[in-house]
Protein backbone atom coordinates (compact mmCIF):
# COMPACT_ATOMS: atom_id res chain seq x y z
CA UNK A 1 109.95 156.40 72.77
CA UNK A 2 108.34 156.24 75.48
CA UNK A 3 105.83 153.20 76.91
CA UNK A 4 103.80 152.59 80.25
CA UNK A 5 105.11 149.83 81.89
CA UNK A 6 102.64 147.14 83.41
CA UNK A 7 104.96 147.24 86.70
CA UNK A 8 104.34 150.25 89.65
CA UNK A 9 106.91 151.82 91.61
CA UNK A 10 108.46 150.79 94.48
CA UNK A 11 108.80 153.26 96.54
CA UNK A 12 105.21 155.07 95.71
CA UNK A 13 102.82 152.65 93.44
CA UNK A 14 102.85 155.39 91.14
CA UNK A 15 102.79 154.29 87.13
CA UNK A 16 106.35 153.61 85.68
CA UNK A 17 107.57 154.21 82.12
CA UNK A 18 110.11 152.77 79.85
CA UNK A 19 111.88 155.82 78.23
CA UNK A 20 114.34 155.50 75.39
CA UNK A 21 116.24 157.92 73.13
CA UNK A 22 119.07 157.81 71.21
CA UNK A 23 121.67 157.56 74.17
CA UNK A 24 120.20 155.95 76.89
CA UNK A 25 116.75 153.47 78.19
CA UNK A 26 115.32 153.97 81.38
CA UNK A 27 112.77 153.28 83.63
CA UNK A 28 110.81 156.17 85.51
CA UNK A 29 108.19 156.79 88.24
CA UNK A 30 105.77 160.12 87.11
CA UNK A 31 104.42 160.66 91.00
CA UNK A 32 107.79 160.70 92.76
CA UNK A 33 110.73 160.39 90.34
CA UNK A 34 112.75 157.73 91.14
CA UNK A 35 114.52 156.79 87.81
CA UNK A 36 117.14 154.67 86.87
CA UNK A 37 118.83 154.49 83.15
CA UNK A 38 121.96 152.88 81.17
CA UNK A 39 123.61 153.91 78.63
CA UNK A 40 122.39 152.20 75.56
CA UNK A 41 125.22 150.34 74.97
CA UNK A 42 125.23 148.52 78.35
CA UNK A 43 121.86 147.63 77.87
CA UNK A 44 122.76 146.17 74.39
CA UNK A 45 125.36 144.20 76.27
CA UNK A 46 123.23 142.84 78.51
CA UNK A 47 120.23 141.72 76.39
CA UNK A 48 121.35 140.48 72.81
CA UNK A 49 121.22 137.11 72.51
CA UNK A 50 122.36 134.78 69.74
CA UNK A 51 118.76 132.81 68.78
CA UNK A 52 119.45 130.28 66.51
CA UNK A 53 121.82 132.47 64.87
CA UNK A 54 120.36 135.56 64.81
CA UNK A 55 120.61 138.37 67.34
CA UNK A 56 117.79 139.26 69.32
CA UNK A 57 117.57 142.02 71.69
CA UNK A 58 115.19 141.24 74.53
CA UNK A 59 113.52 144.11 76.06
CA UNK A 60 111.86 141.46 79.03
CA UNK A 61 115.34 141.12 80.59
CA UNK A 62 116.44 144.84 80.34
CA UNK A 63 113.22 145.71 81.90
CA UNK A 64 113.48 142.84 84.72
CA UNK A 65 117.15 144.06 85.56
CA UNK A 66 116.52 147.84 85.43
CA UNK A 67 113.41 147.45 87.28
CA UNK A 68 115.82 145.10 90.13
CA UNK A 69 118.25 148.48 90.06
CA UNK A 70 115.43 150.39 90.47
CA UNK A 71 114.02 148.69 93.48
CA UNK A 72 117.31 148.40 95.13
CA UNK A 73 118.34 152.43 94.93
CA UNK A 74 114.87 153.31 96.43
């Protein structure tokens, strides 16, 4: 999967994407190539939550915190 993000890069403005397969989720710039990824099961750890009972996994916070990592490692 792989989905344009409504966030630009911080080292070049370019256009970043939200790539996932079956081992891993990133983020990615296309103009320069900074990129930044976890495992999947770190970014499970990170973003279920228990909502009312049910588990929710909430793609806003793994986005905010690689997007933070991403920034940072510029």
């Amino acid at each position: 999967m792989r989905i344009r993000l409504n966030l630009d890069c911080p080292r070049c403005g370019g256009a970043l994407f939200l790539e996932e397969d079956e081992k891993s989720v990133g983020i990615y710039c296309t103009r320069c190539g900074l990129r930044v990824s976890w495992k999947l099961r770190d970014a499970a750890r990170r973003a279920v939550k228990n909502i009312d009972g049910s588990l929710v996994f909430d793609w806003n916070s793994v986005i905010d915190e690689l997007y933070l990592e991403l920034a940072i490692n510029q």
